[in-house]
N, C-alpha and C. Protein backbone atom coordinates (compact mmCIF):
# COMPACT_ATOMS: atom_id res chain seq x y z
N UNK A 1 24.71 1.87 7.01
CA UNK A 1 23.82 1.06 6.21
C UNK A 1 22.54 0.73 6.97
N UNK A 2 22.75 0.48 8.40
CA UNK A 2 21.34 0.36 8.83
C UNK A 2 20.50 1.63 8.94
N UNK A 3 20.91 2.51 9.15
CA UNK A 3 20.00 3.61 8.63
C UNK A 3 19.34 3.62 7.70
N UNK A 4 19.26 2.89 6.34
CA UNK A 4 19.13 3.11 5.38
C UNK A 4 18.01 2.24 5.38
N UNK A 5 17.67 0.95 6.32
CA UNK A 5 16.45 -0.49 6.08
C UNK A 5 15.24 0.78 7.27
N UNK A 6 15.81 2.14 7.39
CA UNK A 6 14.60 2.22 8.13
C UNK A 6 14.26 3.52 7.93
N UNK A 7 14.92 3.99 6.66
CA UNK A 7 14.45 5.18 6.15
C UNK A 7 12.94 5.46 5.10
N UNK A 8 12.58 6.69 5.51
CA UNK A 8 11.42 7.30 5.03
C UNK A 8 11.03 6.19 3.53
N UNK A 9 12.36 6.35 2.41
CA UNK A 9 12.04 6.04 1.25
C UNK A 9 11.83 4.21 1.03
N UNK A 10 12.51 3.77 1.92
CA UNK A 10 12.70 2.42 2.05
C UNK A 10 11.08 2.11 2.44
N UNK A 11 10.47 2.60 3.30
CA UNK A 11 9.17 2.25 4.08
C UNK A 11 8.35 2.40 2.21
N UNK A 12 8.12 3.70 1.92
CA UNK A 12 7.75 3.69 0.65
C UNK A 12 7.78 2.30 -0.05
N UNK A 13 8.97 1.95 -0.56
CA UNK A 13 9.29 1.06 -1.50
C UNK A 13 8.42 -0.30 -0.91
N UNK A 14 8.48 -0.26 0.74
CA UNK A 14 7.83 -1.77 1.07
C UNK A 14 6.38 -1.74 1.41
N UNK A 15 5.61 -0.28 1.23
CA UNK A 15 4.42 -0.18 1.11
C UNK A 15 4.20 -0.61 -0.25
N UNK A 16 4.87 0.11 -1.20
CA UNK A 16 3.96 -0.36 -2.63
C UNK A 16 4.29 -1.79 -2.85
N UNK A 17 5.26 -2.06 -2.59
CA UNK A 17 5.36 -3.45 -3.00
C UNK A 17 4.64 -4.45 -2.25
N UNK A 18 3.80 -4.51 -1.11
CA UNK A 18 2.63 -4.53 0.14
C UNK A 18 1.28 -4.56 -1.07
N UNK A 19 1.37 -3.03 -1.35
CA UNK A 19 0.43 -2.95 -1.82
C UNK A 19 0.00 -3.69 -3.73
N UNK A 20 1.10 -3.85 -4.22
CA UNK A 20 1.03 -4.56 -5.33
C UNK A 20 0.53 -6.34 -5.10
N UNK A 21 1.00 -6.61 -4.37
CA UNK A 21 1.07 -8.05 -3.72
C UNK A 21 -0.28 -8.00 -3.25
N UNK A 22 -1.12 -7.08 -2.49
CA UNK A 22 -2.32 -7.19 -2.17
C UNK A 22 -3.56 -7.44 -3.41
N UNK A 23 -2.61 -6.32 -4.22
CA UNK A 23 -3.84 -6.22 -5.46
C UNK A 23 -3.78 -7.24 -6.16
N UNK A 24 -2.44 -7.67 -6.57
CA UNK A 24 -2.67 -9.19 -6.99
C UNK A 24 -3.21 -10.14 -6.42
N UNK A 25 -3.54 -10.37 -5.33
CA UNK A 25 -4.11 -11.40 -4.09
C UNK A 25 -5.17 -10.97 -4.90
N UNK A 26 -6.10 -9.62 -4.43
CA UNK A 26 -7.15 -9.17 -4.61
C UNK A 26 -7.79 -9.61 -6.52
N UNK A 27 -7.09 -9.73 -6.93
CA UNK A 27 -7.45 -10.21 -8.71
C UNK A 27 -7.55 -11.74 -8.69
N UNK A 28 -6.44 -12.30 -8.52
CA UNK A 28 -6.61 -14.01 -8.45
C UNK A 28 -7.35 -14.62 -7.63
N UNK A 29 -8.09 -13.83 -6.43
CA UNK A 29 -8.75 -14.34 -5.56
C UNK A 29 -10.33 -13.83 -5.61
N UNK A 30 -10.75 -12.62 -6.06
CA UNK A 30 -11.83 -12.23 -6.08
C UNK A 30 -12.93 -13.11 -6.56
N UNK A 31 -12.71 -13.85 -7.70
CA UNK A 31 -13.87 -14.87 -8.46
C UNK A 31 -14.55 -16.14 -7.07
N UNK A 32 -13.11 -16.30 -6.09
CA UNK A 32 -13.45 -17.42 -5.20
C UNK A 32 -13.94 -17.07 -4.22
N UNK A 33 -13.63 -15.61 -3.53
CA UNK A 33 -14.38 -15.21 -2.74
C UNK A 33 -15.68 -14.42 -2.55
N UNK A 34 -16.46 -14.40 -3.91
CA UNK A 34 -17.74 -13.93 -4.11
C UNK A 34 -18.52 -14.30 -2.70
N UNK A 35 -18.09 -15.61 -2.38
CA UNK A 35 -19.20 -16.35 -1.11
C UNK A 35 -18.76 -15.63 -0.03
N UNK A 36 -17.51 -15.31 -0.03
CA UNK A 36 -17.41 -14.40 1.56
C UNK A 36 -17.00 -12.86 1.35
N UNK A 37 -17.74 -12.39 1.10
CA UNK A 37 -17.97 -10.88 0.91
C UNK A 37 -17.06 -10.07 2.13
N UNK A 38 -17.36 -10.79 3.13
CA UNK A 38 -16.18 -9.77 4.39
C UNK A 38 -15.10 -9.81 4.11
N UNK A 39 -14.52 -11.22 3.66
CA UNK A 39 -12.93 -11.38 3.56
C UNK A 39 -12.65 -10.58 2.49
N UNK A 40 -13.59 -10.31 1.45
CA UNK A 40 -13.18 -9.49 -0.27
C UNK A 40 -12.83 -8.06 0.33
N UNK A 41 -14.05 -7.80 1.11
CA UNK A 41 -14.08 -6.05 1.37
C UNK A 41 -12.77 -5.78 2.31
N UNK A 42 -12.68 -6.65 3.51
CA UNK A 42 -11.38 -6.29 4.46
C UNK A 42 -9.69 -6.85 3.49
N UNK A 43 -10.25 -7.56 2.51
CA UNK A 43 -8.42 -7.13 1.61
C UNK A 43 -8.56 -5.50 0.95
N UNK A 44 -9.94 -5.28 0.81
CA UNK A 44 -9.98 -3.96 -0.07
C UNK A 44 -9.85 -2.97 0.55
N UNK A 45 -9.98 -2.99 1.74
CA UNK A 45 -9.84 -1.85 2.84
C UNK A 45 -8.74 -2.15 2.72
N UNK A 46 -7.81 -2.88 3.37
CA UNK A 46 -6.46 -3.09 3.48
C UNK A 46 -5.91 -2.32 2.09
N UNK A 47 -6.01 -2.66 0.57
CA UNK A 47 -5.16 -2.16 -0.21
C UNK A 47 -6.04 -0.29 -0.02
N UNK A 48 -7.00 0.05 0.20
CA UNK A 48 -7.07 1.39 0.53
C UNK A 48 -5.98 1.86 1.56
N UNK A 49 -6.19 1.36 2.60
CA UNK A 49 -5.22 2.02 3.64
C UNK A 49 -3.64 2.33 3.06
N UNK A 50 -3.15 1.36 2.42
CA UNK A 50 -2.39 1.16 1.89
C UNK A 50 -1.88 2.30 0.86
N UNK A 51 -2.67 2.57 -0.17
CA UNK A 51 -2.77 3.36 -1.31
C UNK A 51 -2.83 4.76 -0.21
N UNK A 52 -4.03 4.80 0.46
CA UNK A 52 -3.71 5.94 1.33
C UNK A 52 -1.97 6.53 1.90
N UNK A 53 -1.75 5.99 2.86
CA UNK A 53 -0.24 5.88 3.20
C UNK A 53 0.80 5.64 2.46
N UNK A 54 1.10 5.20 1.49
CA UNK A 54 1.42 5.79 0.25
C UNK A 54 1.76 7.36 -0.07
N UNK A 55 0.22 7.71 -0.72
CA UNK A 55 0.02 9.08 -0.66
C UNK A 55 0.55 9.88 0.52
N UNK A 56 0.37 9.71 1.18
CA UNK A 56 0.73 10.50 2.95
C UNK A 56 2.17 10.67 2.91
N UNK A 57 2.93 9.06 2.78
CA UNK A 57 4.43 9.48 2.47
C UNK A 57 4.76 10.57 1.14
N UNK A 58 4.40 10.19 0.50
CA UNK A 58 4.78 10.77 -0.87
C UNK A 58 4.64 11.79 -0.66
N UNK A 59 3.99 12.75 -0.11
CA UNK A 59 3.65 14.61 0.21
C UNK A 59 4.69 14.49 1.29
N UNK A 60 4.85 13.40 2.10
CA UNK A 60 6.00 14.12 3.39
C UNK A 60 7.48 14.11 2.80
N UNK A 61 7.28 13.40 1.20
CA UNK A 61 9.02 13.44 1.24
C UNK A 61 9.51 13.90 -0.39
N UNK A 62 8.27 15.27 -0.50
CA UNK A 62 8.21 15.72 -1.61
C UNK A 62 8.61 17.04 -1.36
N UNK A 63 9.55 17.82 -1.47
CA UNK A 63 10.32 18.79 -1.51
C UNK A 63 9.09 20.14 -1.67
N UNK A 64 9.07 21.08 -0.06
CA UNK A 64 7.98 22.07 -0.95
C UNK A 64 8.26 22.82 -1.83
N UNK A 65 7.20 23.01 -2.43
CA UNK A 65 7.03 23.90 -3.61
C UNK A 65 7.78 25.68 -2.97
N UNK A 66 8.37 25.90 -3.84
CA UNK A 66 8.82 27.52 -3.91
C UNK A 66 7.59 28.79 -3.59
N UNK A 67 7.49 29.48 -2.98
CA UNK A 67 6.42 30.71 -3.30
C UNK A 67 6.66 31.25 -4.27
């Protein structure tokens, strides 16, 4: 079973859910942080990186394609 809190698909599951939680931050919070433009852009980088790595897993644990 502990194999399992530190497998490939598990990391997946706690990126998007990372990344859902960000974007919601990023919606309920955007109207208040108009005044600080750094803090808006460095959550938005953050949910990029995020969305990135994501993607990155998802091709490493996607079965290749056949020739």
């Amino acid at each position: 079973m502990d194999e399992n809190l530190h497998s490939p698909q598990r990391w997946l599951i706690e990126l998007r859910m990372s990344h859902v939680d960000l974007d919601g931050l990023i919606d309920r919070h955007a109207p208040s942080l108009r005044d600080d433009d750094l803090a808006l852009r460095r959550m938005k980088r953050r949910r990029l990186l995020l969305r990135d790595e994501i993607a990155r897993l998802e091709r490493a644990l996607q079965p290749p394609e056949p020739a």
